[in-house]
Protein backbone atom coordinates (compact mmCIF):
# COMPACT_ATOMS: atom_id res chain seq x y z
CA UNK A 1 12.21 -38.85 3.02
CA UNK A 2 13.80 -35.73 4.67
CA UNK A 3 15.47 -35.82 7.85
CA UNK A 4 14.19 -33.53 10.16
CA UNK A 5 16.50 -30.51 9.89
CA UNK A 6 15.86 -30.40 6.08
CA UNK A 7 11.91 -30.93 6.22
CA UNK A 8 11.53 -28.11 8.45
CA UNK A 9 12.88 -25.70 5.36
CA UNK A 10 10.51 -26.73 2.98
CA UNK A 11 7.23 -26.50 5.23
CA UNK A 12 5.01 -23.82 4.00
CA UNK A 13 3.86 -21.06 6.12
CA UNK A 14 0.35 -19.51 6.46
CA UNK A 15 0.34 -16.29 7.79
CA UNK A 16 -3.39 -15.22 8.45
CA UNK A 17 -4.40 -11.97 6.80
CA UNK A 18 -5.02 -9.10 9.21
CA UNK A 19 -8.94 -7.73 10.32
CA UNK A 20 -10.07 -5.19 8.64
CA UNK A 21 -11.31 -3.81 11.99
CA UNK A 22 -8.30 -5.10 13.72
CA UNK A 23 -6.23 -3.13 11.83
CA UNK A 24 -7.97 -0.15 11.45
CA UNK A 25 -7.86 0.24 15.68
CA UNK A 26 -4.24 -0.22 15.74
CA UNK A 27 -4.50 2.62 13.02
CA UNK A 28 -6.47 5.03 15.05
CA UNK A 29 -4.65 4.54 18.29
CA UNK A 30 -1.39 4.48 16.99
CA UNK A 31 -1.65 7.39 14.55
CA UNK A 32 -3.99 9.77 16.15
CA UNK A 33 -3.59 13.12 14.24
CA UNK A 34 -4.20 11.15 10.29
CA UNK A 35 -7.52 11.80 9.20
CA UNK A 36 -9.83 8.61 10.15
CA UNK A 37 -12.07 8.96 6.81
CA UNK A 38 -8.60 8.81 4.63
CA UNK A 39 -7.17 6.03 6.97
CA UNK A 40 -10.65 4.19 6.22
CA UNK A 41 -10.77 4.81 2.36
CA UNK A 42 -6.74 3.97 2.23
CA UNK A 43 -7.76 0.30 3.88
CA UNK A 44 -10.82 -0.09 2.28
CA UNK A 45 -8.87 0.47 -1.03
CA UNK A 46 -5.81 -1.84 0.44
CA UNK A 47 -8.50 -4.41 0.91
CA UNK A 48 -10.79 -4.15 -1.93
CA UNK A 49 -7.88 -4.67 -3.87
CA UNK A 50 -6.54 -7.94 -1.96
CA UNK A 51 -9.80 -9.10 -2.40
CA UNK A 52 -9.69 -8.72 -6.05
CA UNK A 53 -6.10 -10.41 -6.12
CA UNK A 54 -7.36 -13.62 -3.87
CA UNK A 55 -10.24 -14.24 -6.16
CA UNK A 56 -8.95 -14.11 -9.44
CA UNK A 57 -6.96 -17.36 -9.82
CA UNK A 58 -5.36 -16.38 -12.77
CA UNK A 59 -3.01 -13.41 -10.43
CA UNK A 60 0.44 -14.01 -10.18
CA UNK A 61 0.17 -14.96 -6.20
CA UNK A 62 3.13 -12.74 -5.86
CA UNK A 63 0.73 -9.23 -6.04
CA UNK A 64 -0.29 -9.99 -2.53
CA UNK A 65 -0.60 -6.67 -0.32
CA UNK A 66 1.89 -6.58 2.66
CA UNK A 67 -0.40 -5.54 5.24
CA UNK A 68 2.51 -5.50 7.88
CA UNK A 69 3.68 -2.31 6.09
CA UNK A 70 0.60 -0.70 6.30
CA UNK A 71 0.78 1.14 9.33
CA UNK A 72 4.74 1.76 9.12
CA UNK A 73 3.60 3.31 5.36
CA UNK A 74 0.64 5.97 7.40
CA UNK A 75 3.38 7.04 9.62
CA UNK A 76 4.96 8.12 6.91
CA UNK A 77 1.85 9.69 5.35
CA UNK A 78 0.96 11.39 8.99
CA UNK A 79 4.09 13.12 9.61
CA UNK A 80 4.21 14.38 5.79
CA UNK A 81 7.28 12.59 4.41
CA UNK A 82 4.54 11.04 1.70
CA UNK A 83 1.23 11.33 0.98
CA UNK A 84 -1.46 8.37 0.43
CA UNK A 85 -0.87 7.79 -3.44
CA UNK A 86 2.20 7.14 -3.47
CA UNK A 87 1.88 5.17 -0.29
CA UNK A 88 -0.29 3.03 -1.81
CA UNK A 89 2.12 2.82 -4.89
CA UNK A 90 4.50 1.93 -2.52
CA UNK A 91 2.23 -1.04 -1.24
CA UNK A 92 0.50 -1.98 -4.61
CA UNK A 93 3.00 -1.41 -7.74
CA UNK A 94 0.65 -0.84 -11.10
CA UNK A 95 3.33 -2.84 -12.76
CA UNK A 96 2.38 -5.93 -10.70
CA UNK A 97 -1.31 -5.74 -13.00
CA UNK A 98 -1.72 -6.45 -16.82
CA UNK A 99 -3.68 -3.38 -18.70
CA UNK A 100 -6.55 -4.72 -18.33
CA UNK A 101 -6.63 -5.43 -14.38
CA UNK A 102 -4.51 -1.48 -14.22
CA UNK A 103 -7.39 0.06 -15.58
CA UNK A 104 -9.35 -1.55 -12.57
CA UNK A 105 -6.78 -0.63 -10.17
CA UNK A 106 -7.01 2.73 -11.38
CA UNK A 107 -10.41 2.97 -11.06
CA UNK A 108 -10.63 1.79 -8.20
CA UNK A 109 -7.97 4.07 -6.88
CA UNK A 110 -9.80 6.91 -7.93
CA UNK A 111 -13.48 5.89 -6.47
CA UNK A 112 -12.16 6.04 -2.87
CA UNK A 113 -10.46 9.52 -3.57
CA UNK A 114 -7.66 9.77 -1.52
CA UNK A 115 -6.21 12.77 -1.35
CA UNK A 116 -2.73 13.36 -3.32
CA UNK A 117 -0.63 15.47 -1.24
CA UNK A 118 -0.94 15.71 2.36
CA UNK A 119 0.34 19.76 2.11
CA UNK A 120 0.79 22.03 -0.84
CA UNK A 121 3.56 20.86 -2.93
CA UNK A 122 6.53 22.88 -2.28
CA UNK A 123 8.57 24.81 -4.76
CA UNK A 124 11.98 23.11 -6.28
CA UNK A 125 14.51 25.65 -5.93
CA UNK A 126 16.09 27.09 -9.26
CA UNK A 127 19.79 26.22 -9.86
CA UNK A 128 22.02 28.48 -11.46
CA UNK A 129 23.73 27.20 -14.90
CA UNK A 130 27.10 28.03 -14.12
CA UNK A 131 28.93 27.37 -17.49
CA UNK A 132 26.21 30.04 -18.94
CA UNK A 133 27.87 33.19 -20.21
């Protein structure tokens, strides 16, 4: 056996999945001025999608959402610095799926409708060539 420092290392963890609701309140209160429809499509999605990872057995168990980011990630959304696809990109890589599970990710992604960009996308300024004649 183990002595006790070295047991302790090896114990696994279970870290209980947030609420749905649960989460969606912290949402809400913590992030007042981001649209509560898009917050609730953007978790519904988030979830949908951890639902579809926990009940296929044959997942790699490492495509697991980190749901701890999620409200770090709408901050981000709210005050414009990204908008919810890439968010979500952020969250739920399409590389993570096989084609065939992508194409339902996809899908899926585009049945809750989230919008792209939070504001108009702004215009990249033109630089010069300087070694033009």
């Amino acid at each position: 056996t183990l002595d006790p420092p070295l047991r302790s290392r090896f114990q696994a963890r279970l870290i209980p999945e947030i609420p749905f609701r649960e989460l969606l309140t912290s949402i809400t209160h913590s992030l007042p001025q981001l649209a509560s429809n898009e917050a609730t499509n953007f978790l519904s999605l988030l979830y949908t999608l951890h639902r579809m990872n926990t009940t296929d057995t044959s997942k790699d168990p490492n495509t697991d959402i980190p749901f701890h980011q999620v409200v770090s990630m709408l901050r981000d959304v709210e005050s414009g610095m990204t908008n919810y696809t890439e968010a979500l990109e952020y969250l739920l890589p399409l590389q993570r799926y096989d084609s065939k599970q992508r194409d339902v990710v996809v899908s899926l992604r585009k049945r809750f409708d989230l919008p792209a960009h939070n504001s108009p996308p702004t215009q990249h300024e033109k630089i010069p060539n300087l070694h033009s004649n």
